[in-house]
Protein backbone atom coordinates (compact mmCIF):
# COMPACT_ATOMS: atom_id res chain seq x y z
CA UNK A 1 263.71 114.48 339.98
CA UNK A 2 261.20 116.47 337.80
CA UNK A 3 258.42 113.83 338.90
CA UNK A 4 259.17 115.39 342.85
CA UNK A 5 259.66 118.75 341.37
CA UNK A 6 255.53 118.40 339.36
CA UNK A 7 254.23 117.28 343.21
CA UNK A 8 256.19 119.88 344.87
CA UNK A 9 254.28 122.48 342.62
CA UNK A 10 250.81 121.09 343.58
CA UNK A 11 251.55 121.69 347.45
CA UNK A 12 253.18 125.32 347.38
CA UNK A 13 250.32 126.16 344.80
CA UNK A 14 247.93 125.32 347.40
CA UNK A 15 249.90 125.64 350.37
CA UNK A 16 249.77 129.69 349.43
CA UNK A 17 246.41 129.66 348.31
CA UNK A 18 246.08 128.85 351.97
CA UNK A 19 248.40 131.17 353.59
CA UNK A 20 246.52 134.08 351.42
CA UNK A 21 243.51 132.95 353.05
CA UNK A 22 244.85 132.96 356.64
CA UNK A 23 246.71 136.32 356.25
CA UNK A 24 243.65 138.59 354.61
CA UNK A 25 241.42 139.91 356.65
CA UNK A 26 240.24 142.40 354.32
CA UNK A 27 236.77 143.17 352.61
CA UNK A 28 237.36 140.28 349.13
CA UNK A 29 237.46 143.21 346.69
CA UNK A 30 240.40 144.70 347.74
CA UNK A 31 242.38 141.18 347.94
CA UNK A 32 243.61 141.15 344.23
CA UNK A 33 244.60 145.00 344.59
CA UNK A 34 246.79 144.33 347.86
CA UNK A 35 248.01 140.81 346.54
CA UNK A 36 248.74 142.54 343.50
CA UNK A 37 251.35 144.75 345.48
CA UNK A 38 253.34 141.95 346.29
CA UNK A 39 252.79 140.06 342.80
CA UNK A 40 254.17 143.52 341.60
CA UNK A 41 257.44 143.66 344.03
CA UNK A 42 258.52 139.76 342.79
CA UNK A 43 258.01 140.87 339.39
CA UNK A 44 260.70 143.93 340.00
CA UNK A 45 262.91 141.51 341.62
CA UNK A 46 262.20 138.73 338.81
CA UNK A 47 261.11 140.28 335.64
CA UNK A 48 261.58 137.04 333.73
CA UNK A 49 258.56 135.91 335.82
CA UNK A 50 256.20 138.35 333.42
CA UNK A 51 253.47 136.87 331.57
CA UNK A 52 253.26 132.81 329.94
CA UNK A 53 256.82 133.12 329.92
CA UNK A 54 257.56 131.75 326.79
CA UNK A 55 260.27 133.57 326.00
CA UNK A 56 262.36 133.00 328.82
CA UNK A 57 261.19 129.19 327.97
CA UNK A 58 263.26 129.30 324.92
CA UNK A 59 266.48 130.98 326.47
CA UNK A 60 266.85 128.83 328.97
CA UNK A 61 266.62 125.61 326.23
CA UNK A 62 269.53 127.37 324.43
CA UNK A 63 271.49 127.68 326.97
CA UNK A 64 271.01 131.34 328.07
CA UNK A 65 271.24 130.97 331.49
CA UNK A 66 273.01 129.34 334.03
CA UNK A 67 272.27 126.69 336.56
CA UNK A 68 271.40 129.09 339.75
CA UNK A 69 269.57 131.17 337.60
CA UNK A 70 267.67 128.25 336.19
CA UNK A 71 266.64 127.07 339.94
CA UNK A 72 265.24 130.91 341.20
CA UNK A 73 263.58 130.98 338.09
CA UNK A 74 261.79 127.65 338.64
CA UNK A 75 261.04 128.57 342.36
CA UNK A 76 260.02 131.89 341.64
CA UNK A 77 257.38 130.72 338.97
CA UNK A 78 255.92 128.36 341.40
CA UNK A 79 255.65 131.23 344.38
CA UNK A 80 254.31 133.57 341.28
CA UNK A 81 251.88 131.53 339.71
CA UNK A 82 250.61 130.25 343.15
CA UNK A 83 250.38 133.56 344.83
CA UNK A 84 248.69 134.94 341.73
CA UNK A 85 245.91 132.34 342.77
CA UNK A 86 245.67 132.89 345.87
CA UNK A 87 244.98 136.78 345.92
CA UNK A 88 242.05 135.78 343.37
CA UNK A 89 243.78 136.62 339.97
CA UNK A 90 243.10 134.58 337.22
CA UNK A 91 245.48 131.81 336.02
CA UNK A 92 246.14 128.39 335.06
CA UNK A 93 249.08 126.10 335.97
CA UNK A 94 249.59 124.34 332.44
CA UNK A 95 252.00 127.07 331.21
CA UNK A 96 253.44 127.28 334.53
CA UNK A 97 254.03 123.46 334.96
CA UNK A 98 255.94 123.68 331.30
CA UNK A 99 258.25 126.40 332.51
CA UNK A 100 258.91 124.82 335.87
CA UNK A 101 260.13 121.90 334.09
CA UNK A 102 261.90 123.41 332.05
CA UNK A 103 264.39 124.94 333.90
CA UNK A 104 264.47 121.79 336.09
CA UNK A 105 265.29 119.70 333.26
CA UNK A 106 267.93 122.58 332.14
CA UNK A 107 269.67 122.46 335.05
CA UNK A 108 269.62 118.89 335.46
CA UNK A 109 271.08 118.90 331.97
CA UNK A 110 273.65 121.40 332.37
CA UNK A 111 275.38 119.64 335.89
CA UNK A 112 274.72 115.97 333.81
CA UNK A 113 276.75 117.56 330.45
CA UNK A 114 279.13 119.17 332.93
CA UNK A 115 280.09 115.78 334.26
CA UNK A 116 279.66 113.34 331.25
CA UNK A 117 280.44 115.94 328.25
CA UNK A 118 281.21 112.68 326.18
CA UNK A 119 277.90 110.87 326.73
CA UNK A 120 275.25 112.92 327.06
CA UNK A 121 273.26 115.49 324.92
CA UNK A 122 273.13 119.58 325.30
CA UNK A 123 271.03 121.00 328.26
CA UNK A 124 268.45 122.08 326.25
CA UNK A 125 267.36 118.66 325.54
CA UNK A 126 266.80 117.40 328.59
CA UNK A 127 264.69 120.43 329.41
CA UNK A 128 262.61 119.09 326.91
CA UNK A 129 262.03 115.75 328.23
CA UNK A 130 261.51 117.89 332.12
CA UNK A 131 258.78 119.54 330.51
CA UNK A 132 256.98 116.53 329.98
CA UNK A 133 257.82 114.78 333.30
CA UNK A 134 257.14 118.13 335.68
CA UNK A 135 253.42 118.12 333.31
CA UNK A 136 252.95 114.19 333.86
CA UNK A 137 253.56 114.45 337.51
CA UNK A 138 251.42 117.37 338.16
CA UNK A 139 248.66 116.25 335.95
CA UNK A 140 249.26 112.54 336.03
CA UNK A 141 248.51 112.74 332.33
CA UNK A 142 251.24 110.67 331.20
CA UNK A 143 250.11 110.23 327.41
CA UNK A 144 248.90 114.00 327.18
CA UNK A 145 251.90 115.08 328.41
CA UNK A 146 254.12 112.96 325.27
CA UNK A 147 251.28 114.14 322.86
CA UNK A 148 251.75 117.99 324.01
CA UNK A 149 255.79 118.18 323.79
CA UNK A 150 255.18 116.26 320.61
CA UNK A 151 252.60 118.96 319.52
CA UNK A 152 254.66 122.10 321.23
CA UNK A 153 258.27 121.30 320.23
CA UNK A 154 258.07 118.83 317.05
CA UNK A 155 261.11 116.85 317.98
CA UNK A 156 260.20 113.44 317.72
CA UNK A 157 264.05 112.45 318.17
CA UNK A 158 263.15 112.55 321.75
CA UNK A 159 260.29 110.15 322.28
CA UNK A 160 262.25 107.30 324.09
CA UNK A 161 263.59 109.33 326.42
CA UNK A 162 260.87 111.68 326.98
CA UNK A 163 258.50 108.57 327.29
CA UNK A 164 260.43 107.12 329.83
CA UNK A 165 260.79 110.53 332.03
CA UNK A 166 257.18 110.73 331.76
CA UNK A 167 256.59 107.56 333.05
CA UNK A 168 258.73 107.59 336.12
CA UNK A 169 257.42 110.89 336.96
CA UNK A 170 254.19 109.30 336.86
CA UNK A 171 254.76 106.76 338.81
CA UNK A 172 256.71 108.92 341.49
CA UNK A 173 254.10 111.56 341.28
CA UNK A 174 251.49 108.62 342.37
CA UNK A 175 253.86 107.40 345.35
CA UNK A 176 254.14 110.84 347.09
CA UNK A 177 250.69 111.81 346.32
CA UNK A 178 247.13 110.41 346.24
CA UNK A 179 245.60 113.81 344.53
CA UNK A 180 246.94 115.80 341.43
CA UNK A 181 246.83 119.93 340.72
CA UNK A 182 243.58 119.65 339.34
CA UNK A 183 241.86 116.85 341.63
CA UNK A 184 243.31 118.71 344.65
CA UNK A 185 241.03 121.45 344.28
CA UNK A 186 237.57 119.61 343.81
CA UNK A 187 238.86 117.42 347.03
CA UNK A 188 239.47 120.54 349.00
CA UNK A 189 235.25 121.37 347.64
CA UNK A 190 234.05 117.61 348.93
CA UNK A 191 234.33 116.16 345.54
CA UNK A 192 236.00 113.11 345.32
CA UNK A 193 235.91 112.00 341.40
CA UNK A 194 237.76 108.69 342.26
CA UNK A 195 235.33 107.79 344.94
CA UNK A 196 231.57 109.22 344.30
CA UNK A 197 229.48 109.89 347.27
CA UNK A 198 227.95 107.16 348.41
CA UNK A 199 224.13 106.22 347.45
CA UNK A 200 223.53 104.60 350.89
CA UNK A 201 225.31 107.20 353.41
CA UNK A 202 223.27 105.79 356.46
CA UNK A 203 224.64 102.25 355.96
CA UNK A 204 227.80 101.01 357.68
CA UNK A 205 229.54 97.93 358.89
CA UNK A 206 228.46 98.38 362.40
CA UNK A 207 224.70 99.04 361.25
CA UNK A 208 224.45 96.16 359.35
CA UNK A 209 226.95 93.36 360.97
CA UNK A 210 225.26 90.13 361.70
CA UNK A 211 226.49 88.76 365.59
CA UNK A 212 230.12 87.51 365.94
CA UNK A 213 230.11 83.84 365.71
CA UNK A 214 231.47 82.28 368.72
CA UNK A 215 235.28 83.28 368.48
CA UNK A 216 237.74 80.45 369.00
CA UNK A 217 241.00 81.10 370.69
CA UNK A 218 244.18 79.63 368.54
CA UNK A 219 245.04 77.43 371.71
CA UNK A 220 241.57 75.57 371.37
CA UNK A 221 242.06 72.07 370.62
CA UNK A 222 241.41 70.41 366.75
CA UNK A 223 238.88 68.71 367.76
CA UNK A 224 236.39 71.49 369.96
CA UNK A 225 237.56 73.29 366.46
CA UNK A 226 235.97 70.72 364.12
CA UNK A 227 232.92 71.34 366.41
CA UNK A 228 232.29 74.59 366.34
CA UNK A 229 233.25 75.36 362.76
CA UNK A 230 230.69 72.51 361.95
CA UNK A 231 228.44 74.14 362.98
CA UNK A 232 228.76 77.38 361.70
CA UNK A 233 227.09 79.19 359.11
CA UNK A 234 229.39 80.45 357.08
CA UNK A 235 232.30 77.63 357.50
CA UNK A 236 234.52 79.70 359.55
CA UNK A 237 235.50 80.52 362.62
CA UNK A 238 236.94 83.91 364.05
CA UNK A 239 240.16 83.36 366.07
CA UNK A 240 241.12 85.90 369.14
CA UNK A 241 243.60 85.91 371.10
CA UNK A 242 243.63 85.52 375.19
CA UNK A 243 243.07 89.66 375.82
CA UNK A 244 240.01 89.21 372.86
CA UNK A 245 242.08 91.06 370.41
CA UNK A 246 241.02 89.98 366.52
CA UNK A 247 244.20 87.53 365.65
CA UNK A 248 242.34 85.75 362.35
CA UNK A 249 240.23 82.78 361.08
CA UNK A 250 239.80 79.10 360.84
CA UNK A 251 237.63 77.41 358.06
CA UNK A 252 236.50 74.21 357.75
CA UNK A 253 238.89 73.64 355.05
CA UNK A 254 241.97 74.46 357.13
CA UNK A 255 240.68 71.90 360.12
CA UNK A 256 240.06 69.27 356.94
CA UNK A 257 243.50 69.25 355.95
CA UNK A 258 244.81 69.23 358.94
CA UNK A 259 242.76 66.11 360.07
CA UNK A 260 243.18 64.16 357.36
CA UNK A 261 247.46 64.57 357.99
CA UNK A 262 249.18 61.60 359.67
CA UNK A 263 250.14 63.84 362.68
CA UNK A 264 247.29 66.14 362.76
CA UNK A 265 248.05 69.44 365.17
CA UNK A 266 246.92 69.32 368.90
CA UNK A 267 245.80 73.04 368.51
CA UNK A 268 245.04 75.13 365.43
CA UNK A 269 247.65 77.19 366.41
CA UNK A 270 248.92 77.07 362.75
CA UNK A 271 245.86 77.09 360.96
CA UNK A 272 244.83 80.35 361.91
CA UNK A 273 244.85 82.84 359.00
CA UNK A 274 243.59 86.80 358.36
CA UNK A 275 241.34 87.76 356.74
CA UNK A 276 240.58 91.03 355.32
CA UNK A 277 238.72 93.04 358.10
CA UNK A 278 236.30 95.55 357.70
CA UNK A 279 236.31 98.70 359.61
CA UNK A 280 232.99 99.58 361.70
CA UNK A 281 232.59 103.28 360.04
CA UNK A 282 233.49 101.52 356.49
CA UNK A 283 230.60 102.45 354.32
CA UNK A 284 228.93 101.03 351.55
CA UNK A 285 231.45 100.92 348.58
CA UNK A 286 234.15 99.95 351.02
CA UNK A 287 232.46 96.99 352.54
CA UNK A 288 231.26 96.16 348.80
CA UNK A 289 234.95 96.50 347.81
CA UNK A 290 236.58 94.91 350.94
CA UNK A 291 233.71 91.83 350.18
CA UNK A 292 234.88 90.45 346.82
CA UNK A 293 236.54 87.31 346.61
CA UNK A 294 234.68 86.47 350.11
CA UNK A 295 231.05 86.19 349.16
CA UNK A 296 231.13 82.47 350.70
CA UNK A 297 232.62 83.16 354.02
CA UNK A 298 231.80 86.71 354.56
CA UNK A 299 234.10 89.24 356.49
CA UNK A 300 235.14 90.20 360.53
CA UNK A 301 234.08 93.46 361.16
CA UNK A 302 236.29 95.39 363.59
CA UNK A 303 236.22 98.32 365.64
CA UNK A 304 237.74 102.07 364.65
CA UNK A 305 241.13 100.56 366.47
CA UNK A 306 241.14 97.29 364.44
CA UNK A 307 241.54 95.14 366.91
CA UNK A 308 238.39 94.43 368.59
CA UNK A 309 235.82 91.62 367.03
CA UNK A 310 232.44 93.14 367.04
CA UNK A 311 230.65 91.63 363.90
CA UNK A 312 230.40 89.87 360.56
CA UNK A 313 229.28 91.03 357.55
CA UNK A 314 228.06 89.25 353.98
CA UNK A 315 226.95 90.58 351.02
CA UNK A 316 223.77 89.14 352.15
CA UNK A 317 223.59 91.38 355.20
CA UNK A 318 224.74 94.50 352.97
CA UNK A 319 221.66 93.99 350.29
CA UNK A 320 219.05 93.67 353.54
CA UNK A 321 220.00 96.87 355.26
CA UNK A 322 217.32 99.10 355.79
CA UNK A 323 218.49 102.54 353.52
CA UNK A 324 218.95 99.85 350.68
CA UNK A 325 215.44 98.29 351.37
CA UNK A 326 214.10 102.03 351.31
CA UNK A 327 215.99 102.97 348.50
CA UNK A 328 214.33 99.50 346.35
CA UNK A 329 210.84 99.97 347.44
CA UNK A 330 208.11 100.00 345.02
CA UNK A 331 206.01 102.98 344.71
């Protein structure tokens, strides 16, 4: 729950961020002062959302408050912390992320004790461990987070579970989203830390694609098959279907086997299989990527749609395009 509850954070932080921008149509320096009206207002209505928060931290880990109170108090830090951002206050979200789960973990505490009194520890503790998970999930820090609760809270008596909550929120927090808190904001300023700009930006599959070899249609015959693929390059054979629609490959292996069985196939209806395609607009890491474990045979190159055949690419045809020859030129 607290892995959902870390992601959930990262979109309403930036989701207002957004909405501030939309809304003001003001000169910048009086953003913070207007924002600040509203900040203001929430804080009348929610004192407890005042400052780190600390305090309230600890009173909700012994037990001060109650489950609804727990849940506007998680809510109301995210809107607080996120609209504090987004009128061009200063902040961070670690403190923020630790309260949120928090009171998550609270409440998930108090309705589990409620239910199991018998088997299952006080409230408190399983805020604890949601502090961790909500900070894994948002981060997707997973051994920071352990080695910060350890730090913070010194119970060690925890580890198991907290190491477990941490890792499912991890692993959740990865499934619903492909960017963290902090990644989010140098993807929404072009920087993509997981995938660097490219050094060739003018090459792509189209530009570089060798010709289609002659495709084969998976009614063709075994022997016409044996033919063509002979005399191939590469040892393999596109395979489209009657509309031309990319369906897959034959190799010379595949018509091998099938010629040395006791029955071999009329067609090569079932020897046809797919192969990694390549898109057209794929650039130069993808089609390096997309390439590996099919240096021999090389790679179909498709259109936008991925469905029409309109090339083939190697690695040899990637290392002789012209930005890379430009790039490798003596001087």
């Amino acid at each position: 729950m607290l892995g959902v509850v870390g992601v959930c954070f990262s979109k309403v932080l930036y989701l207002i961020e957004d909405l501030c921008d939309w809304i003001w149509r003001g000169p910048e320096w009086a953003r913070p002062a207007v924002g600040g009206l509203a900040l203001g207002a929430l804080l009348i209505a929610l004192p407890e959302m005042y400052g780190v928060g600390y305090p309230v931290l600890e009173n909700a880990v012994h037990g001060k408050y109650l489950i609804g109170m727990l849940l506007l108090l998680l809510i109301g830090k995210m809107v607080a912390t996120s609209l504090t951002i987004g009128i061009g206050g200063s902040g961070g979200v670690f403190a923020p992320t630790l309260f949120i789960g928090t009171m998550g973990g609270t409440a998930f505490g108090q309705i589990a004790h409620h239910i199991l009194p018998a088997t299952t520890e006080s409230a408190g503790a399983y805020g604890l461990v949601g502090m961790g998970a909500a900070l894994a999930a948002a981060t997707r820090a997973p051994i920071t987070a352990v080695i910060i609760l350890f730090e913070l809270t010194g119970e060690y008596t925890i580890i198991l579970p907290l190491m477990t909550a941490v890792a499912v929120a991890t692993g959740i927090s990865r499934l619903l989203s492909a960017d963290t808190i902090y990644t989010r904001k140098l993807l929404r300023r072009g920087i993509d830390i997981e995938r660097p700009p490219s050094p060739f930006p003018t090459v792509t599959a189209a530009a570089v694609a060798r010709p289609v070899p002659a495709p084969l249609t998976d009614t063709t015959d075994l022997t016409t098959a044996a033919a063509r693929v002979r005399d191939s390059a590469m040892g393999i054979v596109p395979v489209v279907t009657d509309d031309g629609r990319y369906h897959g490959c034959v190799s010379a292996g595949d018509i091998a086997e099938a010629l040395d069985e006791p029955d071999p196939p009329v067609s090569i209806t079932r020897l046809v299989h797919t192969l990694p395609t390549v898109a057209a607009d794929a650039g130069f890491h993808d089609i390096r990527t997309a390439l590996t474990g099919h240096g021999g045979t090389g790679l179909p190159v498709v259109d936008t749609g991925h469905t029409e055949l309109i090339g083939w690419v190697t690695y040899e045809d990637l290392l002789t395009a012209p930005g890379i020859r430009a790039s490798r030129a003596p001087r």
